[in-house]
Protein backbone atom coordinates (compact mmCIF):
# COMPACT_ATOMS: atom_id res chain seq x y z
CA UNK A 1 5.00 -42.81 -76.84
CA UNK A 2 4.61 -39.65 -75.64
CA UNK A 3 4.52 -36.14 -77.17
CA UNK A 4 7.88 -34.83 -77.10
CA UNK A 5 8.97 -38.19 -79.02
CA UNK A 6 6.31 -38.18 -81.53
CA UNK A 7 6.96 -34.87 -82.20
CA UNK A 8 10.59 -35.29 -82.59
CA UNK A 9 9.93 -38.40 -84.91
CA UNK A 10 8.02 -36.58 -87.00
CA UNK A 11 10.23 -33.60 -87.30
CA UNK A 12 13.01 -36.14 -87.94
CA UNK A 13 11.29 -37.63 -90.61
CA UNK A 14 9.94 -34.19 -92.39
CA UNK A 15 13.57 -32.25 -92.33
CA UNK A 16 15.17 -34.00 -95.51
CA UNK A 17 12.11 -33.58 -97.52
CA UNK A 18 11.14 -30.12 -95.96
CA UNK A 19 14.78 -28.72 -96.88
CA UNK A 20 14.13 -30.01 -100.18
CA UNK A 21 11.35 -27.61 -100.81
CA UNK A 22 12.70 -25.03 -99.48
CA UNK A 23 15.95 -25.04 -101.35
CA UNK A 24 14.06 -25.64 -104.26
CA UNK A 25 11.77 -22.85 -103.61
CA UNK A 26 14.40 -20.49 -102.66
CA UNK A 27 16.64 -21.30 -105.95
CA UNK A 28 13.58 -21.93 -108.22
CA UNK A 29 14.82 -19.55 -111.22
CA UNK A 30 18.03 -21.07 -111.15
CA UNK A 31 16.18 -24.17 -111.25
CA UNK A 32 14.21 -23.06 -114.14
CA UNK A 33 17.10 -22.17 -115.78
CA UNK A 34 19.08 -24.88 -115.16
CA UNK A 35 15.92 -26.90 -116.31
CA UNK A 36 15.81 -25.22 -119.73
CA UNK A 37 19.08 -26.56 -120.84
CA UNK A 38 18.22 -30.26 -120.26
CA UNK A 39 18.71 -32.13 -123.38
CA UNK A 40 17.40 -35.73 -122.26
CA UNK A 41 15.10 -36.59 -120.06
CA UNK A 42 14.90 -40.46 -118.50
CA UNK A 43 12.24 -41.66 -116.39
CA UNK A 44 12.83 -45.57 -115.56
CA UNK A 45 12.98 -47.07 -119.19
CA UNK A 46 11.81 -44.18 -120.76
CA UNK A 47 15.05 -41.78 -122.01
CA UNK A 48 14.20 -38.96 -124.33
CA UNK A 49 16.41 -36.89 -126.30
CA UNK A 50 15.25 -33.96 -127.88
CA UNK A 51 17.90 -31.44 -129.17
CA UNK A 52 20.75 -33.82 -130.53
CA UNK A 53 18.22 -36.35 -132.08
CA UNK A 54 16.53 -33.58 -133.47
CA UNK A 55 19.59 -31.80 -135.11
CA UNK A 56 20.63 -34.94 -136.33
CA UNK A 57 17.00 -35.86 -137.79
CA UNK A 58 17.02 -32.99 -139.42
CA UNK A 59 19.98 -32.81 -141.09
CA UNK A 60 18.62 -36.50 -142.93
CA UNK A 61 15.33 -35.21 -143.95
CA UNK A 62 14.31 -33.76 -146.89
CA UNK A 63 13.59 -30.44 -145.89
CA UNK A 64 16.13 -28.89 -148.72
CA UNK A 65 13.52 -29.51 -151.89
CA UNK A 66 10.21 -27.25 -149.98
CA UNK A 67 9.68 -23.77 -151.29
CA UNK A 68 10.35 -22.18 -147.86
CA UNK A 69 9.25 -18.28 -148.75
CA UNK A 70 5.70 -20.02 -149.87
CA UNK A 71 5.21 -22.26 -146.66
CA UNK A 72 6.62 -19.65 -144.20
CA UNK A 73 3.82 -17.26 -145.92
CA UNK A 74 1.04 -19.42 -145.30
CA UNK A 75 -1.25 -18.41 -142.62
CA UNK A 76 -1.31 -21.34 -140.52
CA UNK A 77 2.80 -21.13 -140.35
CA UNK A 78 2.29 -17.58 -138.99
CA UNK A 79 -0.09 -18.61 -136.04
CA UNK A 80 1.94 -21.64 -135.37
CA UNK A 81 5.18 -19.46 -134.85
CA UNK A 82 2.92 -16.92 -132.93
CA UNK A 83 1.73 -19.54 -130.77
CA UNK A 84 5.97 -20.20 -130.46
CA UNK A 85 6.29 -16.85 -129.39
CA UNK A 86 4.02 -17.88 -125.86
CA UNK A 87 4.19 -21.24 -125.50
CA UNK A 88 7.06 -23.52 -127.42
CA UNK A 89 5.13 -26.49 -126.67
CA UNK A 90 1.54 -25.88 -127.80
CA UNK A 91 3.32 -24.92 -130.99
CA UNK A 92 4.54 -27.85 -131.28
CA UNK A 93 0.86 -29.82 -130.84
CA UNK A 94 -0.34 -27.21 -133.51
CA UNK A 95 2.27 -27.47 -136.22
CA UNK A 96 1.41 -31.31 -135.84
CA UNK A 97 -2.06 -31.20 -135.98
CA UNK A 98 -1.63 -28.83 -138.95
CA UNK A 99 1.03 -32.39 -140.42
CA UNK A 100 -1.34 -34.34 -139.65
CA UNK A 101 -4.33 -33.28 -141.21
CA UNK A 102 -2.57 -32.37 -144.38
CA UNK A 103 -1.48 -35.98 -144.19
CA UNK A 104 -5.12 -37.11 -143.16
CA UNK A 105 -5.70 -35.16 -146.84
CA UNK A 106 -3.40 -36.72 -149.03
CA UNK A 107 -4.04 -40.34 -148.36
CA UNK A 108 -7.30 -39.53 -148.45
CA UNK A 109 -8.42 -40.86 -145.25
CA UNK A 110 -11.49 -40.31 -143.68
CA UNK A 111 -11.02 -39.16 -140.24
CA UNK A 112 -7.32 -39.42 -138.33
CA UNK A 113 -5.62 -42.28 -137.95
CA UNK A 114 -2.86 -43.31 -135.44
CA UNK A 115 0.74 -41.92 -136.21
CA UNK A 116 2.14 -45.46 -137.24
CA UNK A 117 -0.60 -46.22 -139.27
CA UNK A 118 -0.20 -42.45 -141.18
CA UNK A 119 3.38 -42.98 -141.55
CA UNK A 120 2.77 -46.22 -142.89
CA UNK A 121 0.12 -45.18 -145.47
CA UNK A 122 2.07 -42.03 -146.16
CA UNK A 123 5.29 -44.31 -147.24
CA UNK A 124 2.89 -46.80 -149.15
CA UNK A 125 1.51 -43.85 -151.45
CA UNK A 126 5.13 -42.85 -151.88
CA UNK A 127 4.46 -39.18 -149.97
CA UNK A 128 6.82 -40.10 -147.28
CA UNK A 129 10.91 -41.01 -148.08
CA UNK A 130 13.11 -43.01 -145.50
CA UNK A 131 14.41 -40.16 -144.15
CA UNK A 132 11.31 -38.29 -143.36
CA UNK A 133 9.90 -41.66 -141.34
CA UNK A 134 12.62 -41.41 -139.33
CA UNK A 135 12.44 -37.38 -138.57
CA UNK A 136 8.72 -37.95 -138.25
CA UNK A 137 9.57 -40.38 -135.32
CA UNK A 138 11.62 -37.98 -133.71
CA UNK A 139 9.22 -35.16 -134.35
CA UNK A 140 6.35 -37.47 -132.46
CA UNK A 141 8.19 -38.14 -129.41
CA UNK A 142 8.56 -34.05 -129.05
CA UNK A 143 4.68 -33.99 -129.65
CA UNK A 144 4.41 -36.80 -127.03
CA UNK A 145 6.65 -34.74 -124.60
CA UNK A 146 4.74 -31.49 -125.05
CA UNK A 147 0.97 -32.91 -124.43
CA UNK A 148 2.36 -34.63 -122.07
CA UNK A 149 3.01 -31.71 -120.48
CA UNK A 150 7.01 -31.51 -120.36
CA UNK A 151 7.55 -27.92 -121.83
CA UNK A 152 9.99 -27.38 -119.29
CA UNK A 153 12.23 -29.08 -122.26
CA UNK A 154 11.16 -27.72 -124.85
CA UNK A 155 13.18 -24.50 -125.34
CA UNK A 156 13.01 -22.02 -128.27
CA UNK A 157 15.21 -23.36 -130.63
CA UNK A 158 14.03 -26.83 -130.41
CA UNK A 159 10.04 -26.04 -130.81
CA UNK A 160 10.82 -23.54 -133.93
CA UNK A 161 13.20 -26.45 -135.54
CA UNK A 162 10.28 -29.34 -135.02
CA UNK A 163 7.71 -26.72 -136.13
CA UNK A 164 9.43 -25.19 -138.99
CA UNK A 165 9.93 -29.07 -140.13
CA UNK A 166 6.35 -29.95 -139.78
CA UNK A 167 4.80 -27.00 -141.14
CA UNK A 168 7.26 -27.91 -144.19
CA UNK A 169 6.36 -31.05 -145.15
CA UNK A 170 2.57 -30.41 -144.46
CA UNK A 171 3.47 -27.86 -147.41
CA UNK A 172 4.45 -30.38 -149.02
CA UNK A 173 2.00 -32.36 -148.62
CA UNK A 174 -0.74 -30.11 -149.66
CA UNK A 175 0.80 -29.00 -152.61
CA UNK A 176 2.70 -32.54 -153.86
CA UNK A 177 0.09 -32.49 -156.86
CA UNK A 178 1.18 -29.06 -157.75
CA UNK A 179 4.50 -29.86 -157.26
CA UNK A 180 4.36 -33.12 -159.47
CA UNK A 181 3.10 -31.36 -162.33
């Protein structure tokens, strides 16, 4: 083979991928855009949907019997939502670490235990209703989706819905003994 043809088989085999780049380089905030309004995203078996499972979660849960005013004025809601205001998915990992160790604290565990295992201890000390399991599910695959580094779909809307849920019932959770009496 000699160097004209190699070159022109290589060339040959670059220009798809090449123009690719480009193109995407050249249109990368319409991209970005674009991007943003994803509502699913599906990777061989793996199909998420964030917005319309999370609407319709939340409409189920139980978010109507929490004392918004007093959780929205707790400190930890107001660096969660300033975190929101930089990065929609790292407030999303903090309003659930905040759920989760307020969970942690009323089943009085010791150190953090696995998501299904919390849920399930949650339900058993009756601190958890149907409905919330099922948001909580929801709410985890948007946590899974934002560590795993997919904040290109998480938009505004979505991250202040999953962490104005969270931050909720970790309200409720820290204050169900106040509540009860």
């Amino acid at each position: 083979m000699d160097t004209l043809t190699f070159i022109s088989r290589i060339v040959n085999s670059l220009a798809w991928p090449l123009a690719v780049v480009i193109i995407t380089y050249l249109f990368r905030r319409d991209f970005s855009a674009l991007i943003k309004r994803v509502n699913a995203f599906k990777h061989r078996d793996t199909e998420l949907r964030f917005r319309e499972e999370l609407e319709h979660a939340a409409d189920k849960a139980s978010g109507g019997h929490t004392n918004e005013k007093a959780f929205l004025q707790d400190p930890v809601s107001e660096k969660v939502f300033a975190i929101l205001e930089i990065s929609p998915g790292a407030a999303v990992i903090s309003a659930w670490i905040e759920f989760e160790n307020a969970a942690v604290e009323a089943i009085g565990a010791e150190t953090p235990l696995a998501p299904h295992k919390l849920f399930a201890q949650l339900r058993e000390a009756h601190l958890l209703d149907p409905n919330d399991y099922i948001f909580l599910q929801t709410l985890r695959r948007l946590r899974n989706a934002a560590v795993h580094d997919y904040d290109y779909l998480l938009d505004y809307e979505t991250a202040y819905k999953a962490c104005t849920a969270l931050l909720a019932l970790s309200w409720e959770l820290k204050h169900k003994d106040l509540n009860n009496s």
